[in-house]
Structure formats: structure tokens, C-alpha cells
N, C-alpha and C. Protein backbone atom coordinates (compact mmCIF):
# COMPACT_ATOMS: atom_id res chain seq x y z
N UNK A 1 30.88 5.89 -16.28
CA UNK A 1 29.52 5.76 -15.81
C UNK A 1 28.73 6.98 -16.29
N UNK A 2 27.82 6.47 -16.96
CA UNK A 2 26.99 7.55 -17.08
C UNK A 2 25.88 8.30 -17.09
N UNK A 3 25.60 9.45 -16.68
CA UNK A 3 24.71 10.09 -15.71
C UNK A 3 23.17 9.69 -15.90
N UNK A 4 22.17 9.27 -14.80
CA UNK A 4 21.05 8.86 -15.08
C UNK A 4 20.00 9.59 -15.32
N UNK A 5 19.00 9.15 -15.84
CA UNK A 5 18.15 9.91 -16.56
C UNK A 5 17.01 10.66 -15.77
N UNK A 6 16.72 10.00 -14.79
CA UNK A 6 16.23 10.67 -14.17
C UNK A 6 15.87 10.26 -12.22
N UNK A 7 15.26 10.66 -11.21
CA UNK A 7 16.10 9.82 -9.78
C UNK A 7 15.44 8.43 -10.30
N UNK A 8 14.59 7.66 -10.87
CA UNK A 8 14.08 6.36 -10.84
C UNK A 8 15.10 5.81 -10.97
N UNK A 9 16.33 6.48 -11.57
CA UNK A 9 17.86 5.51 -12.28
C UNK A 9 18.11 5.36 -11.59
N UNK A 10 18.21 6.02 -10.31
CA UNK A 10 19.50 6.22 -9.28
C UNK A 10 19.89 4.90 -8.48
N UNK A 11 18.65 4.49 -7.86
CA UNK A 11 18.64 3.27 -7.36
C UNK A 11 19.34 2.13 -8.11
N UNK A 12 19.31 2.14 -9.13
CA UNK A 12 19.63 0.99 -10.26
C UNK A 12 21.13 0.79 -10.15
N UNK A 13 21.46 2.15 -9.73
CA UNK A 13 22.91 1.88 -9.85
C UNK A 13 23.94 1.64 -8.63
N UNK A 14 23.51 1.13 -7.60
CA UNK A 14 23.34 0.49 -6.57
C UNK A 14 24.26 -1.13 -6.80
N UNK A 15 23.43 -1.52 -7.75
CA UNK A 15 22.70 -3.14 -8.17
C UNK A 15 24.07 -3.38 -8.28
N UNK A 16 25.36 -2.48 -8.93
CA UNK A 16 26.64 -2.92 -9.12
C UNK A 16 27.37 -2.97 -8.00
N UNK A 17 27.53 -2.05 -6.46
CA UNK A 17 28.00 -2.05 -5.59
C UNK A 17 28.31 -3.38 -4.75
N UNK A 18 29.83 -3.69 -4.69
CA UNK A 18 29.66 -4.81 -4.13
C UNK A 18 29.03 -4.86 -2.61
N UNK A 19 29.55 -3.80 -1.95
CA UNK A 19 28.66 -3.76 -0.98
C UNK A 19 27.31 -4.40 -0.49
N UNK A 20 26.57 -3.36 -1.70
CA UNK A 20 25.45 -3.90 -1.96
C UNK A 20 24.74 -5.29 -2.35
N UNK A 21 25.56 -5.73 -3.07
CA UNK A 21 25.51 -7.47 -3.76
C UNK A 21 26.15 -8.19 -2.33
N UNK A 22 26.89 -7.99 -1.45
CA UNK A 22 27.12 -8.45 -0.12
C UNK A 22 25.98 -8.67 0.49
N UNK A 23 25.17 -7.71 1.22
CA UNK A 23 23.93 -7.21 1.60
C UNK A 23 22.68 -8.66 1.13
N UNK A 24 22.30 -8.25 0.01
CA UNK A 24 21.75 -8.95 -0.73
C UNK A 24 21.79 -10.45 -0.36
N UNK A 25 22.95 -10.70 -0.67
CA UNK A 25 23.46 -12.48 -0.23
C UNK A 25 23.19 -12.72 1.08
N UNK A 26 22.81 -12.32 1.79
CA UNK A 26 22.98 -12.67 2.99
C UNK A 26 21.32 -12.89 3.71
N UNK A 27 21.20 -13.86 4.14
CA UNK A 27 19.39 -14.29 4.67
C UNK A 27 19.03 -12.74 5.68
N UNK A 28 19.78 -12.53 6.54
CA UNK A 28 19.21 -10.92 7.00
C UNK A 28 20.78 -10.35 7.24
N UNK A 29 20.21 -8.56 7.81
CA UNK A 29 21.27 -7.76 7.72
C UNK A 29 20.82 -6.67 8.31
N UNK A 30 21.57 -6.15 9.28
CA UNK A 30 21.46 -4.60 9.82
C UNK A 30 22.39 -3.55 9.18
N UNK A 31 21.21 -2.60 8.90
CA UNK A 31 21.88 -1.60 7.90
C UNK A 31 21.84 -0.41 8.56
N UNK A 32 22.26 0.48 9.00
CA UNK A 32 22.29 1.87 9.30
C UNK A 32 22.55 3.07 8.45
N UNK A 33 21.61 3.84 8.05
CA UNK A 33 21.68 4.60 6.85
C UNK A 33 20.88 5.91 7.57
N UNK A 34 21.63 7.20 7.23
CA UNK A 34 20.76 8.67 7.72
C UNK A 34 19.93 8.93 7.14
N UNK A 35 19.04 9.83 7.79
CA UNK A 35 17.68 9.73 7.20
C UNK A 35 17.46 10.23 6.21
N UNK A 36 18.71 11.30 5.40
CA UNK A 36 18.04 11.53 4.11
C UNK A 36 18.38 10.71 3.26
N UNK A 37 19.29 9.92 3.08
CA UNK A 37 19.86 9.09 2.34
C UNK A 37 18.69 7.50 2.50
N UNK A 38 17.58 7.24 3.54
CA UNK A 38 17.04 6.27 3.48
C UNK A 38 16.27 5.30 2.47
N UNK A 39 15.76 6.55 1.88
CA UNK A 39 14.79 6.38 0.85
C UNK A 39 15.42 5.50 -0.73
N UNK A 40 16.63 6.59 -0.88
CA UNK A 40 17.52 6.11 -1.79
C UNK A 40 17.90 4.73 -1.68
N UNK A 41 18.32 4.14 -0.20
CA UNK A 41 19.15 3.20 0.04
C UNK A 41 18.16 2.06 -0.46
N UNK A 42 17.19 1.78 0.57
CA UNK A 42 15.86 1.21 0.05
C UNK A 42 15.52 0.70 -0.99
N UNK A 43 15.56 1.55 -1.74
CA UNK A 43 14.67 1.46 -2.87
C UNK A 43 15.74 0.80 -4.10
N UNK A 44 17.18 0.99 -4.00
CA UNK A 44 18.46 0.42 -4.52
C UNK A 44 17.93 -0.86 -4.29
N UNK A 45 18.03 -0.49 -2.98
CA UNK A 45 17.92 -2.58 -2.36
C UNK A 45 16.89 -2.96 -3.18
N UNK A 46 15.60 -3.01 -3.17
CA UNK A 46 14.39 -3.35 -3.64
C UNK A 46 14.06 -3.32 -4.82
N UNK A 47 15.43 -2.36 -5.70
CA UNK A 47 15.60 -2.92 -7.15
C UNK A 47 16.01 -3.77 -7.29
N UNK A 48 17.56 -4.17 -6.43
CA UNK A 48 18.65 -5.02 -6.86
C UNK A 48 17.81 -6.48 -6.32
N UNK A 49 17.16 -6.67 -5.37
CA UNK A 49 16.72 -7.53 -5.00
C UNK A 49 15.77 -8.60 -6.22
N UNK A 50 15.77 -9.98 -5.81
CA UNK A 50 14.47 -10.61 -6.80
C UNK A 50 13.45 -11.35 -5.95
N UNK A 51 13.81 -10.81 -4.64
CA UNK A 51 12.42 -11.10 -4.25
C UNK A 51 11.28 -9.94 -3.84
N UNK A 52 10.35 -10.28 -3.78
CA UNK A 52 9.05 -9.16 -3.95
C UNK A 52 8.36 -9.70 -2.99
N UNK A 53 7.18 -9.06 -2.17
CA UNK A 53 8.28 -7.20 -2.22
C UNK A 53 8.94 -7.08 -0.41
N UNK A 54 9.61 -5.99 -0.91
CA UNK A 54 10.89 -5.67 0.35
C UNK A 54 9.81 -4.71 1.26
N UNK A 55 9.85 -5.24 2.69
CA UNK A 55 8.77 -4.83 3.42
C UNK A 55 10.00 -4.22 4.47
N UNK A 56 9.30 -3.00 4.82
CA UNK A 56 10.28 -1.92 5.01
C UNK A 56 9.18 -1.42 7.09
N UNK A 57 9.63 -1.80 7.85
CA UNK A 57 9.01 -1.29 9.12
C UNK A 57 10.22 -0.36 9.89
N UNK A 58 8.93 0.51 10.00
CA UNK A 58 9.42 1.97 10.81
C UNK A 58 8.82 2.55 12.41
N UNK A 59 9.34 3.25 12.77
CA UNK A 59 8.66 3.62 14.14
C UNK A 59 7.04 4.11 14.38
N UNK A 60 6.87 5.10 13.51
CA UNK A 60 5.83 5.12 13.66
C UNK A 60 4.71 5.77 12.20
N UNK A 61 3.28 5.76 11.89
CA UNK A 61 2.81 6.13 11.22
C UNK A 61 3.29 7.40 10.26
N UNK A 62 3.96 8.59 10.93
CA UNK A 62 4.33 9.67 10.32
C UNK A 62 5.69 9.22 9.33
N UNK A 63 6.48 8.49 10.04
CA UNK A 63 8.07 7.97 9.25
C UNK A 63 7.56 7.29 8.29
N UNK A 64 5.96 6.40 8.18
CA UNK A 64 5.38 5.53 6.77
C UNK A 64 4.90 6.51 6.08
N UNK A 65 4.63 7.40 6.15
CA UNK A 65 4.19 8.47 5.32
C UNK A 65 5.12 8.98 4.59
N UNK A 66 5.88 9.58 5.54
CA UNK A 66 7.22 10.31 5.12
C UNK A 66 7.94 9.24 3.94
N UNK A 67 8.68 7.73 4.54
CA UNK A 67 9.12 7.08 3.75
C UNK A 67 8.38 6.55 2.56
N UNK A 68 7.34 6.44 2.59
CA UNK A 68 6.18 6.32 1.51
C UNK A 68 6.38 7.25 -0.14
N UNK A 69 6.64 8.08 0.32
CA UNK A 69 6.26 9.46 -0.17
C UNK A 69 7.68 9.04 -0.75
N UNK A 70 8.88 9.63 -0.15
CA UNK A 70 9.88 9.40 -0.60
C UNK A 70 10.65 8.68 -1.51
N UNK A 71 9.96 7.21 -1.34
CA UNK A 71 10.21 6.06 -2.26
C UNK A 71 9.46 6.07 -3.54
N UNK A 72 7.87 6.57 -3.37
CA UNK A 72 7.23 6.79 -4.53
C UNK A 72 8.27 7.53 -5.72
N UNK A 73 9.24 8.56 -5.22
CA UNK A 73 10.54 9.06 -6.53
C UNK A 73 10.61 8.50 -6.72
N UNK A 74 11.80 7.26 -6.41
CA UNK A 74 12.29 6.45 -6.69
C UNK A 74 12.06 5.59 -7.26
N UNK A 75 10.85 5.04 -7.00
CA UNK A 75 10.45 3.51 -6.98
C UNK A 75 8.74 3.47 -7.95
N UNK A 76 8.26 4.65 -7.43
CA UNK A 76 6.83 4.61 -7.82
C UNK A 76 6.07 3.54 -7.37
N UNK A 77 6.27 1.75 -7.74
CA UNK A 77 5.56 0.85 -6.90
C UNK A 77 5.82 0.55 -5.70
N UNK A 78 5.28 1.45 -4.63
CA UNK A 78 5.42 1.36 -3.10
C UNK A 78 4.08 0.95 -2.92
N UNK A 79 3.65 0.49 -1.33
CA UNK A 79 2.04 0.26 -0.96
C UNK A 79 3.21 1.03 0.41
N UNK A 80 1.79 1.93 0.98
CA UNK A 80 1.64 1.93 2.39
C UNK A 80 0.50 1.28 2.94
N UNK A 81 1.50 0.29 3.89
CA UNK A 81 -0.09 0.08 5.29
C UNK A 81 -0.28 0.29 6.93
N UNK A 82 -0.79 1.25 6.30
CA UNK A 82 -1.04 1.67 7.16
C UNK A 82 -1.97 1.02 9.02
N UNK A 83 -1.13 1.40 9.78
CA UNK A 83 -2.20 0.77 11.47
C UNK A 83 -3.47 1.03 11.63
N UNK A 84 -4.17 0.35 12.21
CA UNK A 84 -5.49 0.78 12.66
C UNK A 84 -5.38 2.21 13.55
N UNK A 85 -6.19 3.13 13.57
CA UNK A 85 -5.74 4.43 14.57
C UNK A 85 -7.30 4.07 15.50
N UNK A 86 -7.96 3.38 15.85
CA UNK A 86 -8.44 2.76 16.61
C UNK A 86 -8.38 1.31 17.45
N UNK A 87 -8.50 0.96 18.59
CA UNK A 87 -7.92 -0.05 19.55
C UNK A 87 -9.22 -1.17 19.38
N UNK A 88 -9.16 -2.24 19.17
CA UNK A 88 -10.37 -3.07 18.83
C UNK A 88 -11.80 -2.92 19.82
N UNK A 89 -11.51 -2.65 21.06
CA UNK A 89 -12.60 -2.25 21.76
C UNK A 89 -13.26 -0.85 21.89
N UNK A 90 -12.78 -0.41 20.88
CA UNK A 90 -13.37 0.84 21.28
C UNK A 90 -14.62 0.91 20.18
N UNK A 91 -15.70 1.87 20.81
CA UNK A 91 -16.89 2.06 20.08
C UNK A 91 -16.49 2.98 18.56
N UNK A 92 -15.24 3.19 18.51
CA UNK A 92 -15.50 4.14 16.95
C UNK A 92 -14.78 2.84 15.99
N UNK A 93 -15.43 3.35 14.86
CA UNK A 93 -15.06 2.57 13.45
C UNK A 93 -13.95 3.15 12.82
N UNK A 94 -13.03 2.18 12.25
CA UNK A 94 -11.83 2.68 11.91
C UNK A 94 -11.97 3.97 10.68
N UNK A 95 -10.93 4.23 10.35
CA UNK A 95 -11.00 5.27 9.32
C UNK A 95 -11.17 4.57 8.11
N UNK A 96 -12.51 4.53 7.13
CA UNK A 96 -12.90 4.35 6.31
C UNK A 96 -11.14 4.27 4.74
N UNK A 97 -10.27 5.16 4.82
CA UNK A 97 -9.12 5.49 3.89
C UNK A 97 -8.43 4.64 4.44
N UNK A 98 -8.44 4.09 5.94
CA UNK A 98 -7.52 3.17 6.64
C UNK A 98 -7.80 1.71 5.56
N UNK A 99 -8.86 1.63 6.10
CA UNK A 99 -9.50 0.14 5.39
C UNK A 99 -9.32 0.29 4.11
N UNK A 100 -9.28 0.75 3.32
CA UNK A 100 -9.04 0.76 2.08
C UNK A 100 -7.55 0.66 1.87
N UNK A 101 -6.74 1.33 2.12
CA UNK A 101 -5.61 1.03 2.12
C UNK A 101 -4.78 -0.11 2.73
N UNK A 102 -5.51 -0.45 3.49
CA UNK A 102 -5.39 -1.76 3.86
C UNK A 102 -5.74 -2.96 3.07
N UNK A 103 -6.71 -3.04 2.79
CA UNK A 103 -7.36 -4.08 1.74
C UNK A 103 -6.51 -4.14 0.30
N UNK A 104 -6.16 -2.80 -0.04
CA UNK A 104 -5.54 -2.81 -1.26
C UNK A 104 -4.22 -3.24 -1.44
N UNK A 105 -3.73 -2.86 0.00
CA UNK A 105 -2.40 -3.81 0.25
C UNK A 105 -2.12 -5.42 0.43
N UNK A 106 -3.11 -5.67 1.00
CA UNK A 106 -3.22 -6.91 1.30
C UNK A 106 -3.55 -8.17 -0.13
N UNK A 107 -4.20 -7.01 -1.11
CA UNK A 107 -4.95 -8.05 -2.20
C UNK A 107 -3.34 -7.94 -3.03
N UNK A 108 -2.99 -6.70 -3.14
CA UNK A 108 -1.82 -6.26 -4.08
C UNK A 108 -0.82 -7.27 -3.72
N UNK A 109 -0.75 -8.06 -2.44
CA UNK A 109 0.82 -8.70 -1.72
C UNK A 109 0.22 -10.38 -2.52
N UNK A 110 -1.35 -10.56 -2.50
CA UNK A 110 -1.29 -11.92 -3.27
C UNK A 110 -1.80 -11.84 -4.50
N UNK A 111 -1.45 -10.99 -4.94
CA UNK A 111 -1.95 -10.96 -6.66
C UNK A 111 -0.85 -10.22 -7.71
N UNK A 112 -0.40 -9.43 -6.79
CA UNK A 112 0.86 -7.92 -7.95
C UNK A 112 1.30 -7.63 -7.28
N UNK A 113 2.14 -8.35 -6.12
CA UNK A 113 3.27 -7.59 -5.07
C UNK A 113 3.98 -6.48 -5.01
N UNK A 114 3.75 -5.64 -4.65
CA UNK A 114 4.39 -4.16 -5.05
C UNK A 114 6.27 -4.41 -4.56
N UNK A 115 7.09 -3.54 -5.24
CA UNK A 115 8.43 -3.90 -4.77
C UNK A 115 8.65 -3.44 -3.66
N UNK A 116 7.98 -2.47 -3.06
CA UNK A 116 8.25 -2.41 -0.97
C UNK A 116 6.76 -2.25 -0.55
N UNK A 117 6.75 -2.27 0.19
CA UNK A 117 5.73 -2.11 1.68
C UNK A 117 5.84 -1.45 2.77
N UNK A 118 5.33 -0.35 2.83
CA UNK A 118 6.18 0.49 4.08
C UNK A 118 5.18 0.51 5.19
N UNK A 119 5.39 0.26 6.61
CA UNK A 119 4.37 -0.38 7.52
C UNK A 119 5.16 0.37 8.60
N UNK A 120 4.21 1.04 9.47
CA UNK A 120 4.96 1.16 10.96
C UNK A 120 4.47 0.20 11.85
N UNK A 121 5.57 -0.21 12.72
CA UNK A 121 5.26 -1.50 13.57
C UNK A 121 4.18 -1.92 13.69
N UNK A 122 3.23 -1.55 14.55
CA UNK A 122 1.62 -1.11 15.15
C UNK A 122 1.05 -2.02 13.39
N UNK A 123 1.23 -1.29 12.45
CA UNK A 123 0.47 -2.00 11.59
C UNK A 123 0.85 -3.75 11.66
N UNK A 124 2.23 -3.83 11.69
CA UNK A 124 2.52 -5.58 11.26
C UNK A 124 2.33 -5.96 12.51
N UNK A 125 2.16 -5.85 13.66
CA UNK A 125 1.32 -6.60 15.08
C UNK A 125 -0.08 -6.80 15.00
N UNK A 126 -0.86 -5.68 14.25
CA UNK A 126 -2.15 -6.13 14.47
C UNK A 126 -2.74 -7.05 13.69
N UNK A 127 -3.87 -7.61 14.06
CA UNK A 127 -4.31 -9.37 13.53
C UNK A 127 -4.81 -8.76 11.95
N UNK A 128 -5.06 -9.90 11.42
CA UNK A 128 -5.67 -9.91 10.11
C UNK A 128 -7.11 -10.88 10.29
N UNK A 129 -8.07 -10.58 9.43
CA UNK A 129 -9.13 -11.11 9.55
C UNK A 129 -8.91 -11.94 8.54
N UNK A 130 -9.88 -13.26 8.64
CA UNK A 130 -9.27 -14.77 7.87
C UNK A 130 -9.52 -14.22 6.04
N UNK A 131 -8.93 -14.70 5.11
CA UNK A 131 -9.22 -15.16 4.07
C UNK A 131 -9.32 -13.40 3.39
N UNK A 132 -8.75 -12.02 3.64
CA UNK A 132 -8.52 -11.30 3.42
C UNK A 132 -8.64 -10.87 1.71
N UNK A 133 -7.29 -11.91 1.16
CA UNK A 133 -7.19 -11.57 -0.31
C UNK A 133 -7.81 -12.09 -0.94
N UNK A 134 -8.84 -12.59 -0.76
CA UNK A 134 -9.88 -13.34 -1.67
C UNK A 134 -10.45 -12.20 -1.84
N UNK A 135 -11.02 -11.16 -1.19
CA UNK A 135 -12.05 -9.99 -1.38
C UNK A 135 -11.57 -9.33 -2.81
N UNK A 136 -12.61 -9.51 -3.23
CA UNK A 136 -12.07 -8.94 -4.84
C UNK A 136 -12.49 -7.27 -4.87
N UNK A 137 -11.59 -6.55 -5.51
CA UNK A 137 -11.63 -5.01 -5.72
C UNK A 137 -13.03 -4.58 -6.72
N UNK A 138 -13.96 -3.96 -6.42
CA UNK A 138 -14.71 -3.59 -7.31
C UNK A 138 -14.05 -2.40 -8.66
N UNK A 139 -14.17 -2.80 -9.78
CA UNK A 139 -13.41 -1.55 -10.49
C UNK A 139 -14.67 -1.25 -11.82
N UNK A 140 -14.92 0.07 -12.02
CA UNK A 140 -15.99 0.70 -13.05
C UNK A 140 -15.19 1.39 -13.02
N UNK A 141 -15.50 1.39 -14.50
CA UNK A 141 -14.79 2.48 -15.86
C UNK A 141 -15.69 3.46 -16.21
N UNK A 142 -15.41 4.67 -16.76
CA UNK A 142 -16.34 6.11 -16.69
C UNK A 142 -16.72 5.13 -18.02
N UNK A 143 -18.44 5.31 -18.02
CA UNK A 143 -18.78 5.00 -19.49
C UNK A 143 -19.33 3.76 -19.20
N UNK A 144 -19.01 2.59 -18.25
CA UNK A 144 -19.19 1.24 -18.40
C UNK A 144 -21.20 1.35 -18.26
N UNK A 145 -21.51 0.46 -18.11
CA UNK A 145 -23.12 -0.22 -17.96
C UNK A 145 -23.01 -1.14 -16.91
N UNK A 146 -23.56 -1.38 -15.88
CA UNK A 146 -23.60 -2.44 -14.95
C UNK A 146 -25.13 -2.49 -14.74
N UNK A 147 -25.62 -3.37 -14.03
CA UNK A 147 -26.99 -3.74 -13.57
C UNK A 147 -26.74 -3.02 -12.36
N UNK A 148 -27.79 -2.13 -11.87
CA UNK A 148 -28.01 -1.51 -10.63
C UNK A 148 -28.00 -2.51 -9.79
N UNK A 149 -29.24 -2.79 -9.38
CA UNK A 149 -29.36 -3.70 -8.44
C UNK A 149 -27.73 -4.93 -7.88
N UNK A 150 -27.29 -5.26 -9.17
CA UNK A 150 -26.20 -5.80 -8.68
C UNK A 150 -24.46 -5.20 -8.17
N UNK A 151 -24.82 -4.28 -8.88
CA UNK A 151 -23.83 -2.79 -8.01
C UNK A 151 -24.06 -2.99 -7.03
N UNK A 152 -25.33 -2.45 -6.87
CA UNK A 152 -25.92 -2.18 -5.05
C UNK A 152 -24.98 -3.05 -4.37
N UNK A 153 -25.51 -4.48 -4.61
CA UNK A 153 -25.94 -5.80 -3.77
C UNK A 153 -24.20 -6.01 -3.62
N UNK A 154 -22.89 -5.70 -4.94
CA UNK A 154 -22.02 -5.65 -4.17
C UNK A 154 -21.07 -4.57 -3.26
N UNK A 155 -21.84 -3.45 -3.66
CA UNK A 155 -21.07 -2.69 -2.96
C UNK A 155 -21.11 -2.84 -1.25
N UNK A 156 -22.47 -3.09 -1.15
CA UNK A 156 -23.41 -2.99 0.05
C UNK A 156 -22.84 -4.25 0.59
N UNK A 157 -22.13 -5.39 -0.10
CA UNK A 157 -21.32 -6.63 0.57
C UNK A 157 -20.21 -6.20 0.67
N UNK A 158 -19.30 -5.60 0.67
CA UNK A 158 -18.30 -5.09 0.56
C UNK A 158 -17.70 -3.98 1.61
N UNK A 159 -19.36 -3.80 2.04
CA UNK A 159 -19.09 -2.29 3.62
C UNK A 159 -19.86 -1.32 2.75
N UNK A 160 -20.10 -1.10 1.80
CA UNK A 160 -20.25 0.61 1.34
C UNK A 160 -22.21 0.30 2.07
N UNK A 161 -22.16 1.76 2.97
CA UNK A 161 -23.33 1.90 3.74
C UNK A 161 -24.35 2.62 2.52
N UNK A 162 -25.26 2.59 2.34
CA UNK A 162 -26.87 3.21 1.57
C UNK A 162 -27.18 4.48 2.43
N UNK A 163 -27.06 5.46 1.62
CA UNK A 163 -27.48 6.76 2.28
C UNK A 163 -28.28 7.36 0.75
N UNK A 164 -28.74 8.88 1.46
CA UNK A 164 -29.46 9.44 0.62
C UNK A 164 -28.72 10.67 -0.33
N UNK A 165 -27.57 10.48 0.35
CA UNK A 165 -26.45 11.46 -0.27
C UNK A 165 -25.04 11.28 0.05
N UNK A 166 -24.57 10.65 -1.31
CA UNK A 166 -23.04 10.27 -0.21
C UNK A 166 -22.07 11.81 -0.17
N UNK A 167 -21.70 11.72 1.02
CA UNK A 167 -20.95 13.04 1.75
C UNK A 167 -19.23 12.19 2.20
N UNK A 168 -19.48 10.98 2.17
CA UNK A 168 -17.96 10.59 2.83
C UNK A 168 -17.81 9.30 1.79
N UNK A 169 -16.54 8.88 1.74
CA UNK A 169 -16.46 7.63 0.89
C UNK A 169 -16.81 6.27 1.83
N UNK A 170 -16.99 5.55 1.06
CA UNK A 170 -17.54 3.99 1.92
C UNK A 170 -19.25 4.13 1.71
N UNK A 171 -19.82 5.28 1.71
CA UNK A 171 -21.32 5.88 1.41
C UNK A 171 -21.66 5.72 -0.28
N UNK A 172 -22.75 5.07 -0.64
CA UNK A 172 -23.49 4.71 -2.20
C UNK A 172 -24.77 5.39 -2.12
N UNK A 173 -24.94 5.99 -2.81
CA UNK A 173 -26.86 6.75 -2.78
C UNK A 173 -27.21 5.99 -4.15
N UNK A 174 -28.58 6.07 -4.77
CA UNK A 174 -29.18 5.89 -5.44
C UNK A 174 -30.12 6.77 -6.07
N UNK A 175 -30.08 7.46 -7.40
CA UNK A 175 -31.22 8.69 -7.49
C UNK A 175 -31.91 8.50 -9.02
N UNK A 176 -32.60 7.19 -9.37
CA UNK A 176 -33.36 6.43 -10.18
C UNK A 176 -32.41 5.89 -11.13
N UNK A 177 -31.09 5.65 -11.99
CA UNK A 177 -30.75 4.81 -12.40
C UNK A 177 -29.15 5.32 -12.21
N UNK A 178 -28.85 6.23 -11.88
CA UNK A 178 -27.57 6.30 -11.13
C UNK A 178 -27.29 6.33 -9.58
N UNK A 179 -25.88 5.56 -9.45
CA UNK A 179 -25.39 5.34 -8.64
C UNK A 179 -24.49 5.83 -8.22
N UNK A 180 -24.46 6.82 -7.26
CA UNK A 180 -23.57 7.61 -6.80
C UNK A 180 -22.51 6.96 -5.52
């Protein structure tokens, strides 16, 4: 056997373990693995696997971070999604990076399934609003030309608020033919 090229290999070599090919075969499975070794284990699986993608739930927000992070070695195509850190009745608006990361997960699972998903509980309990992955991603390229007005009209459908100076993201200004 010989030595891999770099940790993205590592996982790969998993794929031969019968163990592992046990695992695999089987409709579900409880696995117990220590926590430094998690990331590795994972992400083996989620190579060896052919279905997409391997959705990975943890205790809480900090362990999706942590495992997030971790798998990105390995794996590089991870999504985190992250929970709402607001309760639906309450008067504050979620975290603007929340929603985004959210949305991007959600479009990514019906269009380019990433090979894991790392979610702490709290995220996969809370509801989804109808018809989600239809929302299409706005994407401009440094250099491109667009029609103002129709920038505006989608950003401004999309959530991004009209200010006179954007200071936070989700915020679009206007200062005669750029769009900030």
C-alpha cells in the first residue's frame, strides 16, 4: 500500500476496508468513533458511499463548526447548515450569514449535492419555507455589465434592503451607475 498524497487520500482508503464495505451495505448503522478520529471516519464513509450527500447531525452548533471545518481537509465539498439562532416569535431577524448559508445549502442539496451536510439537530427540526430551491442564486462576475434597474429590482426581491451605504451584507446602495 502506498502512502497517500496528501489527507484528501486518506479517506479513500477506507473504501477497501471490509468493515467499512459492511457499514455501507446496510440501510442504517450505529457507529461510535472518538472525536479526533470523527472527521476522518466520515468523510471515508462519504467517499466510499454513492449516495449524495451523507448528512451528518450533531449536538450542537459549535460540534457543526468544528466538524465542518474538519471535513473541509478531507473532503473539501462539505455544506454547513446551520440553525436559526432566533425562536420564530421573537422580534429580532435572523442572522443575515445564517440565511445565506442556509439558502445555499438548500439550493446546493437540489441542484449539486455536496458529499456531506453537517447540521446540528435544532437546524434539521426547524420548518422550511415552501418551494425553497427554486430561489435562484444571484452571481456577477468582476467586469460583467448588468442593467441597474434590474439588479436593483432583483436583489431587492431576494431580501437585500436599499440603504445609502451598505455597512452590513444583505444591504445594496446605489451612487449613479454603480451598485454597491
Amino acid at each position: 500500500m502506498s502512502a497517500p498524497s496528501s489527507l484528501r487520500d486518506l479517506p479513500i482508503k477506507l473504501r477497501d476496508d471490509p468493515a467499512v464495505l459492511r457499514l455501507l451495505g446496510r440501510s442504517s448503522a450505529v457507529l461510535s468513533v472518538p472525536d479526533h478520529g470523527r472527521a476522518y471516519v466520515i468523510a471515508g464513509l462519504a467517499a466510499s458511499s454513492t449516495r449524495r450527500p451523507f448528512v451528518v447531525a450533531v449536538p450542537t452548533t459549535a460540534d457543526a463548526e468544528r466538524l465542518y471545518r474538519d471535513l473541509q481537509t478531507y473532503l473539501g465539498d462539505v455544506e454547513l447548515f446551520p440553525a436559526w439562532e432566533t425562536l420564530p416569535f421573537e422580534r429580532v431577524s435572523p442572522n443575515v450569514e445564517t440565511m445565506g448559508r442556509r439558502m445555499r445549502t438548500i439550493h446546493r442539496l437540489h441542484h449539486d449535492p455536496p458529499a456531506v451536510i453537517v447540521a446540528p439537530v435544532r437546524a434539521l427540526v426547524q420548518r422550511l419555507g415552501p418551494h425553497l430551491e427554486d430561489v435562484q442564486p444571484i452571481t456577477i462576475h468582476p467586469g460583467e455589465r448588468r442593467d441597474r434597474d434590474d439588479l436593483l429590482a432583483s436583489l431587492v426581491g431576494v431580501g437585500y434592503r436599499r440603504e445609502e451605504q451598505v455597512e452590513h451584507r444583505g444591504e445594496v446602495a446605489v451612487r449613479g451607475s454603480i451598485v454597491d
